[in-house]
C-alpha atoms as a PDB file:
ATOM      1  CA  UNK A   1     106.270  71.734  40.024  1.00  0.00           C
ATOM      2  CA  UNK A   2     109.393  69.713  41.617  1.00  0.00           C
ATOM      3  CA  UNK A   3     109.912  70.080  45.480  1.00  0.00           C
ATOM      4  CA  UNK A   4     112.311  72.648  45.331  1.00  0.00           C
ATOM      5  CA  UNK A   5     110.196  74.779  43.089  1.00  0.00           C
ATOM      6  CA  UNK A   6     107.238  74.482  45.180  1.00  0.00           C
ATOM      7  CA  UNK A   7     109.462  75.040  48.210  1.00  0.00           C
ATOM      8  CA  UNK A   8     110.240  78.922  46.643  1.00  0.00           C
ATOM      9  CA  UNK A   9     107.039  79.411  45.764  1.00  0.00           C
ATOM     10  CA  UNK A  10     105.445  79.021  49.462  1.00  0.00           C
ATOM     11  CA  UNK A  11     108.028  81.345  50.971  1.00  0.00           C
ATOM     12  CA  UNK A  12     107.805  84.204  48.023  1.00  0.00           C
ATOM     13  CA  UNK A  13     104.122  83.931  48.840  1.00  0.00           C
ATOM     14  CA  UNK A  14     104.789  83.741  52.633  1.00  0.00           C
ATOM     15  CA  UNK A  15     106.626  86.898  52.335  1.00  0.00           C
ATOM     16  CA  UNK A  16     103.493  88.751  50.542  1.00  0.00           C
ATOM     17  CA  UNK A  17     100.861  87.231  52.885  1.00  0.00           C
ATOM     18  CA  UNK A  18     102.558  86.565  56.176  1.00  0.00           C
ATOM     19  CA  UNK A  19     100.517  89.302  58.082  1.00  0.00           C
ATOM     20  CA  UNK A  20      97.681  87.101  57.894  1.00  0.00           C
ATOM     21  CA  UNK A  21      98.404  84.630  59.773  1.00  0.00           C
ATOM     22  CA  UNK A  22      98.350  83.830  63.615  1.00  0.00           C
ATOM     23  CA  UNK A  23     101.862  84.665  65.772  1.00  0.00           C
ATOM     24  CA  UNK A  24     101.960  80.471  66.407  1.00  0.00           C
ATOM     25  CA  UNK A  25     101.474  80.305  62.580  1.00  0.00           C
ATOM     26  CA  UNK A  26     104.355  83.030  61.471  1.00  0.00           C
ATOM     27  CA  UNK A  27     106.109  80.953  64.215  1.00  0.00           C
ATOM     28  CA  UNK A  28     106.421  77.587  63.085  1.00  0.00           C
ATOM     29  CA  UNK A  29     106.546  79.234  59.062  1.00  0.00           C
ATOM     30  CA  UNK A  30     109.574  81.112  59.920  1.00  0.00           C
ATOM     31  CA  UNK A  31     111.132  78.160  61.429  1.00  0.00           C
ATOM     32  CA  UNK A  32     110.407  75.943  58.851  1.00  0.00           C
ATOM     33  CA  UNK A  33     110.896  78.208  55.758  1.00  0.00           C
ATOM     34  CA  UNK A  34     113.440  81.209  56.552  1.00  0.00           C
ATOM     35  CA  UNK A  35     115.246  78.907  59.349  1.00  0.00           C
ATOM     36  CA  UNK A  36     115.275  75.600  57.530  1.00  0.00           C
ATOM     37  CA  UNK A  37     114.274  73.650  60.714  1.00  0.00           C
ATOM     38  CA  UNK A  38     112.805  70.207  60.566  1.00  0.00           C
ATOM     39  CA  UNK A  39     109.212  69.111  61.735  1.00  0.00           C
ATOM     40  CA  UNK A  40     111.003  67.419  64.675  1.00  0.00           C
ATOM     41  CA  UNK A  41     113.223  70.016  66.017  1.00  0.00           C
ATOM     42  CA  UNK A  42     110.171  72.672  65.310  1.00  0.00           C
ATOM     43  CA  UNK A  43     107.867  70.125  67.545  1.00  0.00           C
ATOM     44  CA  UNK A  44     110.567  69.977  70.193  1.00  0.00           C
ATOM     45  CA  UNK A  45     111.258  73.655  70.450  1.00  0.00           C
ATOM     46  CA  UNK A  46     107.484  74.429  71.014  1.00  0.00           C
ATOM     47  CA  UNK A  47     106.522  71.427  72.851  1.00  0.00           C
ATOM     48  CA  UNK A  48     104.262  70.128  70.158  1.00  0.00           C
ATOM     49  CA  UNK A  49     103.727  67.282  68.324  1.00  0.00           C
ATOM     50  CA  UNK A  50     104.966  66.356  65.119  1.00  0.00           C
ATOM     51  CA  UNK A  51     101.590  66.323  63.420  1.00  0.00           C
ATOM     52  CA  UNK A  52     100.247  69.732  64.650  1.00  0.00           C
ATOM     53  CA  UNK A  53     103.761  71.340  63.339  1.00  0.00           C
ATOM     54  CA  UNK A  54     103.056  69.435  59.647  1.00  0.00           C
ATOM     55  CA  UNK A  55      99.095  70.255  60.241  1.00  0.00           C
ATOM     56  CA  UNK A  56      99.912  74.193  60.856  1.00  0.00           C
ATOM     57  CA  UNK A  57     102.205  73.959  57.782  1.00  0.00           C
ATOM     58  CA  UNK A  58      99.387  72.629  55.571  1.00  0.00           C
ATOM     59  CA  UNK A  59      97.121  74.950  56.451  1.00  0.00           C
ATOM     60  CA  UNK A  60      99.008  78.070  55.656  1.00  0.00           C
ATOM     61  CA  UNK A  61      99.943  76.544  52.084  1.00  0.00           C
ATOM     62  CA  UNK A  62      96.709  76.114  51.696  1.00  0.00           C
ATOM     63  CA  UNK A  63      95.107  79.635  52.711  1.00  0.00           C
ATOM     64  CA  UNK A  64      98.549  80.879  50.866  1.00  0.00           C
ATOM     65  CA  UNK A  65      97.256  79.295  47.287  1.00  0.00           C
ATOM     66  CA  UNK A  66      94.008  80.532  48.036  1.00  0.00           C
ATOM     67  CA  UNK A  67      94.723  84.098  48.895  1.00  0.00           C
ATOM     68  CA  UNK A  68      96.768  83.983  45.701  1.00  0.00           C
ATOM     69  CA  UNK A  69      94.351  82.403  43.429  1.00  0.00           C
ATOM     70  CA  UNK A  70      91.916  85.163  44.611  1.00  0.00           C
ATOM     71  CA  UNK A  71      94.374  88.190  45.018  1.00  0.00           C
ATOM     72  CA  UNK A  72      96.808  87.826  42.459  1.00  0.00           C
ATOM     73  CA  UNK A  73      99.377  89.744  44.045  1.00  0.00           C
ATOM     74  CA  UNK A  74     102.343  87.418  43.921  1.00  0.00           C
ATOM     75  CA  UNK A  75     101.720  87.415  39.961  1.00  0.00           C
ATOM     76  CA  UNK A  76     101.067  90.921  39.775  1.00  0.00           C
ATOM     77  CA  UNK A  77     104.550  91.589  41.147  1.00  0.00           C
ATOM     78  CA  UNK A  78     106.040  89.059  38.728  1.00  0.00           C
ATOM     79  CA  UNK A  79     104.703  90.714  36.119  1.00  0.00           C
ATOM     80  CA  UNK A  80     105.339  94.436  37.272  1.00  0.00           C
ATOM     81  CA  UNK A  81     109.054  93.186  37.430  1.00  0.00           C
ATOM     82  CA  UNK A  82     109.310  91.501  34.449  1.00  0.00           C
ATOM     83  CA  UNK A  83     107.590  95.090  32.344  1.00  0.00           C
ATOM     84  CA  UNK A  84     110.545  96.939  34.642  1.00  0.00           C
ATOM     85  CA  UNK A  85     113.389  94.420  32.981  1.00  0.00           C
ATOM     86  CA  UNK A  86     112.168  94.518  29.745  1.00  0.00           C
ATOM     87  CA  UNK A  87     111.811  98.507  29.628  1.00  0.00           C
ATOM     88  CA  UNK A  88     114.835 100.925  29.533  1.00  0.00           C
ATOM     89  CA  UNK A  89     114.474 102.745  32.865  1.00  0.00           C
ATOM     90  CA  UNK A  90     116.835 104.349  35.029  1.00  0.00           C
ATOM     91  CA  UNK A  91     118.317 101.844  37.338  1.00  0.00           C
ATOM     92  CA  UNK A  92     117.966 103.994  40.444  1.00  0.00           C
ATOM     93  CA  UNK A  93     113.909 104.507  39.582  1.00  0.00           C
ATOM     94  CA  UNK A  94     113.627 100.838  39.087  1.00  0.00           C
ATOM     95  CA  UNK A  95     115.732  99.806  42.632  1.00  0.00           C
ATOM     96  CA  UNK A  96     112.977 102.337  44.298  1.00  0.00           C
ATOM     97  CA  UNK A  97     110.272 100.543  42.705  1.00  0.00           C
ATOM     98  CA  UNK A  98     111.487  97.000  43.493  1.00  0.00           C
ATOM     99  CA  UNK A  99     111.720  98.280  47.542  1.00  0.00           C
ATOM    100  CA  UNK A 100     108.161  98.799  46.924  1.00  0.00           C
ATOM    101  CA  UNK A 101     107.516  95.960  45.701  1.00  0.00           C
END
């Protein structure tokens, strides 16, 4: 997986398991992954350090690839979407389904 993959990957399963994680977590997440900022101007704006911003980062990928390799749920939506495609249902039924999702 190149860097650009993995980068997609993080924040698709951010977005499914982002309620478990601390405000200060979901904090420096969103700033680094919907708001593009760098480890440096994330530091600055919070009045941390460098490190802790890169050490919080770690840690959620981590507990995000482990919450997926026990829950699934990331490739169970994948999949659910991919049986929608490949199936001849109304588009309206499927757009309410991928809301859901």
């Amino acid at each position: 997986m190149n860097e650009l993959e993995e980068f997609v990957y993080i924040n698709n399963l951010y977005d499914i398991y982002r309620a478990l994680f601390t405000d200060k977590q979901i904090l420096i997440m969103d700033k680094y992954y919907k708001f593009n900022l760098s480890l440096s101007e994330i530091a600055e704006e919070l009045e941390i350090s460098r490190s802790a911003v890169l050490d919080t980062i770690n840690h959620v990928k981590n507990k995000l690839i482990d919450y997926e390799n026990k829950l699934n749920l990331y490739k169970k939506h994948n999949k659910i979407k991919e049986i929608l495609d490949k199936n001849k249902i109304e588009e309206k039924i499927k757009e309410e389904i991928y809301k859901e999702l």
